[in-house]
Protein backbone atom coordinates (compact mmCIF):
# COMPACT_ATOMS: atom_id res chain seq x y z
CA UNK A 1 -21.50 -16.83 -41.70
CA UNK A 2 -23.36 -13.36 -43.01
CA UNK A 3 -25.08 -13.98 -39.78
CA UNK A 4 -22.94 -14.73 -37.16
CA UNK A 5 -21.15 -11.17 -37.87
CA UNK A 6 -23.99 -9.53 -37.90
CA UNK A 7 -24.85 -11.11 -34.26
CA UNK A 8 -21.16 -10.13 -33.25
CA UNK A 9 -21.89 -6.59 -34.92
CA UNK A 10 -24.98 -6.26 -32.49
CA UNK A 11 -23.64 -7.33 -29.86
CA UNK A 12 -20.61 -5.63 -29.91
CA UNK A 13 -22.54 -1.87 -30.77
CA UNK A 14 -24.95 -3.45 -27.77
CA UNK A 15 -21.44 -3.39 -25.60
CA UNK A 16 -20.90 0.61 -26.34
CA UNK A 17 -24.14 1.43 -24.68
CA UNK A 18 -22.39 -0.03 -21.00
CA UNK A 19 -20.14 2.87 -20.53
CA UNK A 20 -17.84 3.13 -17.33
CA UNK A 21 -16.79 6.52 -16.11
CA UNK A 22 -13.49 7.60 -16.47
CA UNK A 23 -12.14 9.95 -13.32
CA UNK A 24 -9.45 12.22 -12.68
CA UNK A 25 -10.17 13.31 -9.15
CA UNK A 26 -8.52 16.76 -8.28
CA UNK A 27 -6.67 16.10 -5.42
CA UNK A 28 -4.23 18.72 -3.75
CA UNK A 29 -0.78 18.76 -4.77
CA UNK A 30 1.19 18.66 -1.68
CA UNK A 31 -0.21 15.40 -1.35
CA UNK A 32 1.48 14.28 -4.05
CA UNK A 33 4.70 12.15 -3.89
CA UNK A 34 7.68 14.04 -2.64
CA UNK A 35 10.81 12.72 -4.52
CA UNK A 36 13.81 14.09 -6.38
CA UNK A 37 12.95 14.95 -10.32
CA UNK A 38 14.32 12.70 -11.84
CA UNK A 39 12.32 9.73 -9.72
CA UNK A 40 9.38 11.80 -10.03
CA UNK A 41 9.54 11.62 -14.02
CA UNK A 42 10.07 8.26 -14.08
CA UNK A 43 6.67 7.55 -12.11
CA UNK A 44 4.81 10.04 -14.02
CA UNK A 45 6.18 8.47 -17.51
CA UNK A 46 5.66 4.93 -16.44
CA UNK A 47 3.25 4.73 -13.45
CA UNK A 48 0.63 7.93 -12.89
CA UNK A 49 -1.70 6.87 -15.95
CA UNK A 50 -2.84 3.93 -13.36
CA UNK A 51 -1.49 5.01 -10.18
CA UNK A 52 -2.43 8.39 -9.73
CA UNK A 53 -5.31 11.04 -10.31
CA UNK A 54 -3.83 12.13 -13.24
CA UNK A 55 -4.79 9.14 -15.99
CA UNK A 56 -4.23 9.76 -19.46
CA UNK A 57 -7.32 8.15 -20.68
CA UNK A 58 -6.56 6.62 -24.48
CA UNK A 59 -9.37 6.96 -27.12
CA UNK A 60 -9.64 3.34 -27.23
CA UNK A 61 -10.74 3.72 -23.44
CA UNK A 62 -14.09 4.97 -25.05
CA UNK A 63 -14.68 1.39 -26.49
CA UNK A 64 -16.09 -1.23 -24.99
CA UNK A 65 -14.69 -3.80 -23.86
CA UNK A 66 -11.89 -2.40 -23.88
CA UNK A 67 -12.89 0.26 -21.07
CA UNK A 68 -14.40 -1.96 -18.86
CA UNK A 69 -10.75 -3.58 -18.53
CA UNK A 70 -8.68 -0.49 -18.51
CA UNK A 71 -11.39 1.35 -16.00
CA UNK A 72 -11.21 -1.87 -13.85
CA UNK A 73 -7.02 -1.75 -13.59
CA UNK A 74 -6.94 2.25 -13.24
CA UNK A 75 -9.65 1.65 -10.40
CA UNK A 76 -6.99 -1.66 -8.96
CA UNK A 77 -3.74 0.43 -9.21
CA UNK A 78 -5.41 3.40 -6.94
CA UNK A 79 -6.05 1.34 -4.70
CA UNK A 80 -3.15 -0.19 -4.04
CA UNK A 81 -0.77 2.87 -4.36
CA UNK A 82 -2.09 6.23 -5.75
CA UNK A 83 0.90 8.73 -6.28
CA UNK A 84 -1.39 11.68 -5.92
CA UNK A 85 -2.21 10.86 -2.52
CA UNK A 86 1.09 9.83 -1.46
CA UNK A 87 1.26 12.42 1.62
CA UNK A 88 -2.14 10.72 3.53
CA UNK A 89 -0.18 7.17 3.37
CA UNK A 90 1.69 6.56 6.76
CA UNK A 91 5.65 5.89 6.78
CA UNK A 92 5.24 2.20 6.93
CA UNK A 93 1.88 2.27 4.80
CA UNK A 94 4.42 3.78 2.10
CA UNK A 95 7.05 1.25 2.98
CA UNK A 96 4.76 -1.28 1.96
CA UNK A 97 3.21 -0.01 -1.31
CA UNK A 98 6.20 0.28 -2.64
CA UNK A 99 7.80 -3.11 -2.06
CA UNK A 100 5.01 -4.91 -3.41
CA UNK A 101 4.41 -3.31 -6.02
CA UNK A 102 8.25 -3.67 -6.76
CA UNK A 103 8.99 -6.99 -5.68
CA UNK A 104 5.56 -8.83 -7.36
CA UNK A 105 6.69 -11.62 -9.40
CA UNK A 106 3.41 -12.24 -10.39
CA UNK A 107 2.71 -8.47 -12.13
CA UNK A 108 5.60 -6.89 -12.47
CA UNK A 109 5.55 -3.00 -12.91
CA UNK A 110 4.45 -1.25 -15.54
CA UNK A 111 2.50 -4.66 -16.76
CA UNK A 112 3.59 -6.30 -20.29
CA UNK A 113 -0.11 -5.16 -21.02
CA UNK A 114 0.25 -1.75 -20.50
CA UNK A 115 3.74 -1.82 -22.46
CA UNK A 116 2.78 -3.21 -25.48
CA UNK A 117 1.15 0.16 -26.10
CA UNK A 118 2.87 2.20 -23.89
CA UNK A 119 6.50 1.76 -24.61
CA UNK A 120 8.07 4.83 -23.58
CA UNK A 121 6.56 3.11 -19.96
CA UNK A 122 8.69 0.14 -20.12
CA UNK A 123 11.58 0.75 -17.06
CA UNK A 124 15.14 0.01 -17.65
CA UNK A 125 17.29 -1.72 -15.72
CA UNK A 126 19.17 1.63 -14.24
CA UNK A 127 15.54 2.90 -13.63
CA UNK A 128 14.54 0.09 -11.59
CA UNK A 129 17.59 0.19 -9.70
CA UNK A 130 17.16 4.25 -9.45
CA UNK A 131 14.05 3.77 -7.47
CA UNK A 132 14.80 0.86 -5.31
CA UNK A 133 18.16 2.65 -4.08
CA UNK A 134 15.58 5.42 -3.76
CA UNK A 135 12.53 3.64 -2.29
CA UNK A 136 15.19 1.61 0.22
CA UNK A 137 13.45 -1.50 -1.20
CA UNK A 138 16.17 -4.61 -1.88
CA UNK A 139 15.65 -6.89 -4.39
């Protein structure tokens, strides 16, 4: 047993040395998304630490493996939809971003995942609503 944890132990401090890097690309601002405040805070409470330029990188986004998974779905979410470069998306392009990501049954948005430690994320029912009414997207 005193073994096998001190494989795991090795392996896991062996993990740490495989580091991903963690970006925050400065982009301009009036490329960011154009929408009334209180939309805007909703996507920057629930949405712009994956889908935007602006992550909020946790501490436990320093541990492997841990970052490999939260570097992988920061890298994902940009590039589906990226809020801070709304402005170089085309009319439909935006159109389109925005119903899937609100309409996937498969992953809806923010994910349980990101939730369970991010609960101040979690979108109520009147938020969703808010920014479909907004977006034009129908359920």
């Amino acid at each position: 047993m005193k073994r096998a944890l001190l494989i795991m132990f090795i392996v896991f401090i062996a993990m740490q040395l495989i580091q991903t890097e963690k970006t925050n690309i400065t982009s301009n601002k009036n490329l960011e998304i154009k929408a009334p405040e209180h939309i805007k805070n909703v996507f920057k409470t629930s949405c712009y630490d994956c889908h935007s330029n602006e992550v909020k990188w946790p501490w436990y986004s320093d541990i492997a493996p841990f970052s490999w998974v939260i570097n992988r779905n920061v890298k994902n979410a940009r590039a589906s939809l990226n809020f801070s470069l709304w402005e170089t998306y085309t009319k439909e392009d935006k159109k389109k971003k925005l119903k899937k990501i609100f309409r996937t049954a498969y992953a809806p948005m923010p994910p349980a995942s990101y939730i369970l430690f991010h609960d101040e994320a979690d979108l109520t029912k009147e938020q969703r609503t808010m920014i479909r009414d907004w977006t034009g997207v129908k359920k």
